[in-house]
N, C-alpha and C. Protein backbone atom coordinates (compact mmCIF):
# COMPACT_ATOMS: atom_id res chain seq x y z
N UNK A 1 103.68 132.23 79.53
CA UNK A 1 102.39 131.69 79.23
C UNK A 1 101.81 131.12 80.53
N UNK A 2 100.36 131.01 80.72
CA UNK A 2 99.86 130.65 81.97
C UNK A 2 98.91 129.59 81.58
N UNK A 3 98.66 128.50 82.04
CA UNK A 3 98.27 127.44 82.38
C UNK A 3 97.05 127.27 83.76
N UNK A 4 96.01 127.13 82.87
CA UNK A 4 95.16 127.28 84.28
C UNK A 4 94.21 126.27 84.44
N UNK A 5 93.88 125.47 85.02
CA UNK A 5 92.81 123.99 85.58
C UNK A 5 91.84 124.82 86.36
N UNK A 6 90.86 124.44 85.74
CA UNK A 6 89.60 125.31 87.18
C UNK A 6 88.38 123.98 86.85
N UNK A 7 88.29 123.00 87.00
CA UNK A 7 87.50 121.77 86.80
C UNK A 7 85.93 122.56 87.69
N UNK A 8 85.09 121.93 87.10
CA UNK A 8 83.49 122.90 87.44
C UNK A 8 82.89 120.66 87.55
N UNK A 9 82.60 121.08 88.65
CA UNK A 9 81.99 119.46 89.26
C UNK A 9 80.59 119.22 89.05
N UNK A 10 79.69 118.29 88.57
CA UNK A 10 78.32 118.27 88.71
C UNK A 10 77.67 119.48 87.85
N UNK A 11 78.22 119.55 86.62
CA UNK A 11 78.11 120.97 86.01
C UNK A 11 78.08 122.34 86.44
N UNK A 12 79.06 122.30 87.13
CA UNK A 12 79.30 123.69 88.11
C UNK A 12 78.32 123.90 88.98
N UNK A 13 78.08 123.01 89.14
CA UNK A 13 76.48 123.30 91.04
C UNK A 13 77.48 122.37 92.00
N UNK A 14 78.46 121.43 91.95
CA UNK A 14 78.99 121.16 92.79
C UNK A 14 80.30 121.57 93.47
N UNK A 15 80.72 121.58 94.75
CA UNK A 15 81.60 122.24 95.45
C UNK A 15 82.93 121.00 95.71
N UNK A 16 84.40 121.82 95.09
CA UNK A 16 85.05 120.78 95.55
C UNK A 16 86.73 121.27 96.22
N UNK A 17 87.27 120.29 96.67
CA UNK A 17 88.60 120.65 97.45
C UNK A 17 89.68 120.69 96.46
N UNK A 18 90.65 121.40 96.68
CA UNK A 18 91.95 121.00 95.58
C UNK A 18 92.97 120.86 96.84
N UNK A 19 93.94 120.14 96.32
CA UNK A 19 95.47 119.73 97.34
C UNK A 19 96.17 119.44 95.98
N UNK A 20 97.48 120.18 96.79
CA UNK A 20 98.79 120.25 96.16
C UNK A 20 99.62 118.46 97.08
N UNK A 21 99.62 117.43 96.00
CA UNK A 21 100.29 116.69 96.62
C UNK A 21 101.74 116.26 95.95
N UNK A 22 102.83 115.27 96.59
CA UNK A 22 103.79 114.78 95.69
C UNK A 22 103.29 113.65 94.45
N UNK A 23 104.05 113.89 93.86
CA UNK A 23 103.56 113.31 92.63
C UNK A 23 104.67 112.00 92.13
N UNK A 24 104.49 111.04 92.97
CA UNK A 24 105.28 109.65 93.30
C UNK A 24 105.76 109.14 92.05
N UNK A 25 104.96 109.01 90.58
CA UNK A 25 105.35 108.87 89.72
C UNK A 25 106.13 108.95 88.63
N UNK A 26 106.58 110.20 89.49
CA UNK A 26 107.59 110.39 88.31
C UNK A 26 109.09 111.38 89.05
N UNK A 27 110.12 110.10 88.84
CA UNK A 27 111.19 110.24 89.52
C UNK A 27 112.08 111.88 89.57
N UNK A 28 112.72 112.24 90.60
CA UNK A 28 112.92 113.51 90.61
C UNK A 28 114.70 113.45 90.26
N UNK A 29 115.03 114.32 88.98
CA UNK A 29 116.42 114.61 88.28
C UNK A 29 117.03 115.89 87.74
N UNK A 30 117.94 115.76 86.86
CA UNK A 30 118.21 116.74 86.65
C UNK A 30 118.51 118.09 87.23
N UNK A 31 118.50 119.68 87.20
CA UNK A 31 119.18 120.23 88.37
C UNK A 31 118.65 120.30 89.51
N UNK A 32 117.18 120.65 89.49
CA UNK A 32 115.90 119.86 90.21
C UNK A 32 115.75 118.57 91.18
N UNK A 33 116.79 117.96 91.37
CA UNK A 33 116.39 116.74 91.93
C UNK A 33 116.03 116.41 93.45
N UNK A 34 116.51 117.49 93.83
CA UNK A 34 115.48 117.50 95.23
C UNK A 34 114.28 117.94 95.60
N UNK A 35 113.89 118.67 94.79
CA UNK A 35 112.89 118.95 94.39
C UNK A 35 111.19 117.88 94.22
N UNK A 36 110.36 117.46 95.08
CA UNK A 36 109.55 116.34 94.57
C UNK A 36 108.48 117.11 93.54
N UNK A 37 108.29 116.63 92.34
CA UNK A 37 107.52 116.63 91.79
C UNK A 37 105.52 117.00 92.33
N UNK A 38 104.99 117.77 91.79
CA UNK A 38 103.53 118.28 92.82
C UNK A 38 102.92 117.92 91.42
N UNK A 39 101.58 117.18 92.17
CA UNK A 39 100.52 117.07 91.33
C UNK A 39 99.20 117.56 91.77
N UNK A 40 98.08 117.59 91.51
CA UNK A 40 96.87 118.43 91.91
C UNK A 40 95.98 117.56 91.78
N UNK A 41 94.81 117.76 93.09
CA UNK A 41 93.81 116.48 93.31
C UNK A 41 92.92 117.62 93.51
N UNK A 42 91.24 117.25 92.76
CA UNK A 42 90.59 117.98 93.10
C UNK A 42 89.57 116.88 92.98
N UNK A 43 88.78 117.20 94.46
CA UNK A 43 87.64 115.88 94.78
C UNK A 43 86.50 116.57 95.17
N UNK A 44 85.57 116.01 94.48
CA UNK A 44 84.14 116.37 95.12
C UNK A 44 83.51 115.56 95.78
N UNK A 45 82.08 115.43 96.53
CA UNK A 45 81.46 114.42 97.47
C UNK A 45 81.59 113.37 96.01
N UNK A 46 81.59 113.20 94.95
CA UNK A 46 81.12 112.07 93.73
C UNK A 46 82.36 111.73 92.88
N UNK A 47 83.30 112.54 92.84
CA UNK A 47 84.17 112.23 91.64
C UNK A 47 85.56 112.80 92.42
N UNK A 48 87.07 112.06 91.84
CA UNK A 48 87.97 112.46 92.16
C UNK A 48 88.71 112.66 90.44
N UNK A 49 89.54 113.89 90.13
CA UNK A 49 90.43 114.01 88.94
C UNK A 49 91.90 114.48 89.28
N UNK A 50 93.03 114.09 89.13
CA UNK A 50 93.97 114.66 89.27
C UNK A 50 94.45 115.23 87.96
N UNK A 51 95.79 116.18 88.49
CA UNK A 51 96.33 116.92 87.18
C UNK A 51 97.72 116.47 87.56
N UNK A 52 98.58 116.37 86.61
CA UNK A 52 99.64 115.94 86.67
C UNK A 52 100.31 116.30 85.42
N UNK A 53 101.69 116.47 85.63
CA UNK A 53 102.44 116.96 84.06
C UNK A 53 104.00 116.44 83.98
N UNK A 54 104.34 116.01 82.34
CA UNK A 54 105.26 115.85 82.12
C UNK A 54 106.00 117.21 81.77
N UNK A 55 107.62 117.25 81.88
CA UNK A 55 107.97 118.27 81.56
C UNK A 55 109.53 117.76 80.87
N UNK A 56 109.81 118.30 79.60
CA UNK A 56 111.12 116.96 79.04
C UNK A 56 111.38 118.32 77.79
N UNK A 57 113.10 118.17 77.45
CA UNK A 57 113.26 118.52 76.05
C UNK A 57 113.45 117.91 75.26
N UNK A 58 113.40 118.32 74.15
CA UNK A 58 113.35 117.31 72.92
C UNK A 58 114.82 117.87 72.47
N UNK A 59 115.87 119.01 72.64
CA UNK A 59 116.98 119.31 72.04
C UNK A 59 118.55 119.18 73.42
N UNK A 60 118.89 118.67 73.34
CA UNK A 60 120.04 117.63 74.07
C UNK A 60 120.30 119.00 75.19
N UNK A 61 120.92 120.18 74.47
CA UNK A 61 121.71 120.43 75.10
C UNK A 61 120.82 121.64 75.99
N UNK A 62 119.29 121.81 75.88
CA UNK A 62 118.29 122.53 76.55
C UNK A 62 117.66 121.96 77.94
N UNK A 63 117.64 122.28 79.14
CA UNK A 63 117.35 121.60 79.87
C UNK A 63 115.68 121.35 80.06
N UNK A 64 115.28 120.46 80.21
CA UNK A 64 113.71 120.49 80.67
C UNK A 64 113.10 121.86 81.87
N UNK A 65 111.98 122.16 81.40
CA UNK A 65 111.48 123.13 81.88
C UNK A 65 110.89 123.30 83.17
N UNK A 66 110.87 124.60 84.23
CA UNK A 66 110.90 123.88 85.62
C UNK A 66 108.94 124.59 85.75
N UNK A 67 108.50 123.46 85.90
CA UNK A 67 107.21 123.94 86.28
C UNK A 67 106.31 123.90 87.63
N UNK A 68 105.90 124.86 88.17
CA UNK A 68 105.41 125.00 89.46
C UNK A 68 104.10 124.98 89.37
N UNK A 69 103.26 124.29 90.11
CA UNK A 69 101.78 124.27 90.35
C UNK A 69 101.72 125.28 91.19
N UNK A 70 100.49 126.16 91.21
CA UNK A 70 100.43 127.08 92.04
C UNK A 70 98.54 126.89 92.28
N UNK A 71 97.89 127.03 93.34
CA UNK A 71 96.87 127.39 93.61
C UNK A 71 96.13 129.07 93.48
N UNK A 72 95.28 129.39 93.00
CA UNK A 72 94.93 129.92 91.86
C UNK A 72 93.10 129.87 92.24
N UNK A 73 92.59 131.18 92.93
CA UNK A 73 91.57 131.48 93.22
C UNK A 73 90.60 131.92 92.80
N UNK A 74 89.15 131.56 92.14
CA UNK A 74 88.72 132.14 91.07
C UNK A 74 86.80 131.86 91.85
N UNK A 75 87.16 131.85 92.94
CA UNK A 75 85.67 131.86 93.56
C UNK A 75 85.13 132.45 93.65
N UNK A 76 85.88 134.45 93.48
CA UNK A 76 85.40 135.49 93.57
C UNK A 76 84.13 135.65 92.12
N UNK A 77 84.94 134.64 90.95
CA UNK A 77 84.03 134.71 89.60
C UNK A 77 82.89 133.89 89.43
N UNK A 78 82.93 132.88 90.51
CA UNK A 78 81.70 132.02 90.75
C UNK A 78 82.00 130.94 90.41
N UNK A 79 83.54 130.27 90.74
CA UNK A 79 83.83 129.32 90.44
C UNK A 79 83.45 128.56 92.05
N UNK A 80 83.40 126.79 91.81
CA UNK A 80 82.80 126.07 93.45
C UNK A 80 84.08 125.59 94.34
N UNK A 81 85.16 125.88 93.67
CA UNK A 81 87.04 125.46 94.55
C UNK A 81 87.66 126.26 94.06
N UNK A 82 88.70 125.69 94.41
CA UNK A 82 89.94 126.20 94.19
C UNK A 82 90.62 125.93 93.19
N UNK A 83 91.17 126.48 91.90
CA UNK A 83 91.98 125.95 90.79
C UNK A 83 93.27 125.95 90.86
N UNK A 84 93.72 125.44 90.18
CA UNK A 84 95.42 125.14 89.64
C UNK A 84 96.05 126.27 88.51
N UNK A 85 97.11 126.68 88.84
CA UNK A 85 97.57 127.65 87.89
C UNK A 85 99.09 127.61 87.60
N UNK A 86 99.74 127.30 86.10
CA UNK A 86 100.92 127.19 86.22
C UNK A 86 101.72 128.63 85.24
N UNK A 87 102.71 128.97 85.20
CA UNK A 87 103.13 130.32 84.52
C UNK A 87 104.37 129.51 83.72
N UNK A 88 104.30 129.48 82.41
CA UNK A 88 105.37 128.62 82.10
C UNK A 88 106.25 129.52 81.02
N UNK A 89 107.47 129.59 81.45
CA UNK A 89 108.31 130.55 80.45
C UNK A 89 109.39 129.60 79.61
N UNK A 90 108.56 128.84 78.26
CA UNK A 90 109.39 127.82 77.93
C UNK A 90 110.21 128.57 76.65
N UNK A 91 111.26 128.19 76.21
CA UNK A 91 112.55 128.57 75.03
C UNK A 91 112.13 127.37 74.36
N UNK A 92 112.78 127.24 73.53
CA UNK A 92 112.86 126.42 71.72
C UNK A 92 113.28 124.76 72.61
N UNK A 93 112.49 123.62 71.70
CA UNK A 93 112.74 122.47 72.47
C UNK A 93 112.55 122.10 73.81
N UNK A 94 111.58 123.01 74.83
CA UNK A 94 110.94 122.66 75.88
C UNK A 94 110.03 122.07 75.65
N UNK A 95 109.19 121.23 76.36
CA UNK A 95 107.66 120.64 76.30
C UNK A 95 106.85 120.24 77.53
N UNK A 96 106.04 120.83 77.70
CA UNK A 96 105.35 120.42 78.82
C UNK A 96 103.90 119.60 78.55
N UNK A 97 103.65 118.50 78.59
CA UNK A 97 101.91 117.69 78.55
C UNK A 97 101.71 117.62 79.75
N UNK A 98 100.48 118.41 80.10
CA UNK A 98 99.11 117.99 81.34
C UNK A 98 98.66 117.18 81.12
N UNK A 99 98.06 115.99 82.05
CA UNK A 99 96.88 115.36 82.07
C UNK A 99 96.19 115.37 83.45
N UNK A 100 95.07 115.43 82.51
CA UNK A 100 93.82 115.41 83.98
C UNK A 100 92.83 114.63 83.80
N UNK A 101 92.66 113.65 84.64
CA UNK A 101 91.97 112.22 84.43
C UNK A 101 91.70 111.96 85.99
N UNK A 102 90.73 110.45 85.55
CA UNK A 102 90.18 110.06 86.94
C UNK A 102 91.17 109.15 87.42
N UNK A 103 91.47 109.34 88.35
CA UNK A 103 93.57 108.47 89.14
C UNK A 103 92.21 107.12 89.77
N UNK A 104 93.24 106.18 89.45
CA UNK A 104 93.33 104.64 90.01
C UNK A 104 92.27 105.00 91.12
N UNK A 105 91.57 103.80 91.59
CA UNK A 105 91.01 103.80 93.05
C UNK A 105 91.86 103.55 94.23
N UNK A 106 92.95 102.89 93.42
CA UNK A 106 94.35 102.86 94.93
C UNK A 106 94.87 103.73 94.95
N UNK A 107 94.70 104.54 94.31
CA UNK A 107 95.39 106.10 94.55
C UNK A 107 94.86 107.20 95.35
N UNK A 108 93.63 106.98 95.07
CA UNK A 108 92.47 107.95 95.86
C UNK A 108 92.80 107.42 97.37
N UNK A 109 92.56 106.17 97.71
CA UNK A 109 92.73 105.79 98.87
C UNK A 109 93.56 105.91 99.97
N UNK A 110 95.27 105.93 99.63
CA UNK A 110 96.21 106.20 99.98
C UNK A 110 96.05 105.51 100.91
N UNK A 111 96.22 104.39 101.03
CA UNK A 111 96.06 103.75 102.40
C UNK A 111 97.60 102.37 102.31
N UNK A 112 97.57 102.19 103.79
CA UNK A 112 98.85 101.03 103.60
C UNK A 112 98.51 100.33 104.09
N UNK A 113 96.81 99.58 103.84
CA UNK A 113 96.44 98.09 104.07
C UNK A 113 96.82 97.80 102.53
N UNK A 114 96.35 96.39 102.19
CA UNK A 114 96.55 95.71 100.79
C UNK A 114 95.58 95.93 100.32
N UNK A 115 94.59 96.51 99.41
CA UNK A 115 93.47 96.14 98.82
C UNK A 115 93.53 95.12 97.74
N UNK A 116 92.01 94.49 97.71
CA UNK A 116 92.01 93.43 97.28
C UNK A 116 92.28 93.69 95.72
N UNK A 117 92.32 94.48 94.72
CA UNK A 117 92.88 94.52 93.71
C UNK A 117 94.39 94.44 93.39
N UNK A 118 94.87 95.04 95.34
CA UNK A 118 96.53 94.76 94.83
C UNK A 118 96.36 93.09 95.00
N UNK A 119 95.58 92.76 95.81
CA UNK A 119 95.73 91.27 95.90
C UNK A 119 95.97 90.40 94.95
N UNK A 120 94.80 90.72 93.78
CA UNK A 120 95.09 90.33 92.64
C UNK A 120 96.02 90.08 91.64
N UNK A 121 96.41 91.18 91.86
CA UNK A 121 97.89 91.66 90.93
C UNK A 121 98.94 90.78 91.22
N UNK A 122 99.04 90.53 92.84
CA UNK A 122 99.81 89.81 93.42
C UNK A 122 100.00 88.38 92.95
N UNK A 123 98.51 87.92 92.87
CA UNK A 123 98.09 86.49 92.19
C UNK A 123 98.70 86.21 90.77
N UNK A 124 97.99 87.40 89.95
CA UNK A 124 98.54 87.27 88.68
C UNK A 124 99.75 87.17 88.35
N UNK A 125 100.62 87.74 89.38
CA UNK A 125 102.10 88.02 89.07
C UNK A 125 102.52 86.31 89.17
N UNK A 126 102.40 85.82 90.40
CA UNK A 126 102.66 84.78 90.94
C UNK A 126 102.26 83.52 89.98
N UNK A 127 100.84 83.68 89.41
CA UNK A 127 100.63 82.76 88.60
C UNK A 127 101.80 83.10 87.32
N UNK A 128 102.43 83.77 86.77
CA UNK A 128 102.83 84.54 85.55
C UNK A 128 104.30 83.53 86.02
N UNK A 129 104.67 83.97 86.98
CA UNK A 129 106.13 83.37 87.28
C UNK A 129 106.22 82.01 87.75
N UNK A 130 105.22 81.61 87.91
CA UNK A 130 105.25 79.28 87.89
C UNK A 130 105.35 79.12 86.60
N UNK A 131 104.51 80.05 85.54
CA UNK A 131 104.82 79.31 84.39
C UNK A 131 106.15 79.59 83.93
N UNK A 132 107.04 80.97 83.81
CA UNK A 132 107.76 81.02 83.43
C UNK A 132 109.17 79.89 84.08
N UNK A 133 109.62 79.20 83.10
CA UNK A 133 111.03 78.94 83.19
C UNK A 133 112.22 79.03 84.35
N UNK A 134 112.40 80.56 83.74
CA UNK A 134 113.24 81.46 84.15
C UNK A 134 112.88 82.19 85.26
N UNK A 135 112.41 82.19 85.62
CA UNK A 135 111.96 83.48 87.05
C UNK A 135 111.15 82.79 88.47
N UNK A 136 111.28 83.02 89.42
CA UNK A 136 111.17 82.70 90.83
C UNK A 136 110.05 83.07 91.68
N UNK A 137 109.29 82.40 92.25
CA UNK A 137 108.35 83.51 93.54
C UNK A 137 109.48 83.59 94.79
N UNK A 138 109.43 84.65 95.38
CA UNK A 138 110.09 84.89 97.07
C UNK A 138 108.94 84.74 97.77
């Protein structure tokens, strides 16, 4: 079965980039484990969406299914980028869920200053652990 993302930007009048990146979220196991996980960013001058997928079995002794993002050209049909394309050959008790959504603004950024929302977080945490009891700031 094939799996295909072709996102159309600005109601298909806008032009956008796709990148194959690692996909930090979700830890790499099973026979696979060196393997990093790829997720798909496709950005226009206005909007950023990534694609990203779980892949898990639901029957013990079946292993989770190995899925490859592949880039996937469809400009020749009048599409404005580049799409995502996956080929998935799953057996009984495989499962794979996509999602494609608008990723965090600290994600888009990729940057290794602090932004002031991590700042926040930082605060909140800190305020969270004076009150508690049990737990410490470093």
């Amino acid at each position: 079965m094939r799996v295909e993302c072709a996102p159309a930007f600005h109601y298909a009048l806008a032009e956008h980039r796709t990148s194959l990146i690692p996909d930090d979220t979700i830890p790499a196991n099973g026979e696979h484990a060196s393997d990093q996980q790829k997720k798909a960013l496709f950005e226009s001058d206005d909007l950023t969406l990534d694609l990203r997928f779980i892949a898990e079995s639901i029957i013990d002794c079946v292993p989770p299914p190995r899925v490859e993002l592949c880039t996937l050209d469809l400009r020749p049909q009048g599409h404005k980028g580049i799409s995502i394309s996956a080929d998935l050959d799953l057996v009984e008790g495989q499962l794979v869920t996509f999602v494609l959504r608008t990723p965090p603004k600290a994600t888009r950024e990729q940057t290794t200053k602090e932004s002031p929302a991590n700042n926040g977080e930082q605060q909140l945490r800190g305020t969270f652990n004076r009150e508690s009891e049990h737990s410490h700031v470093n």
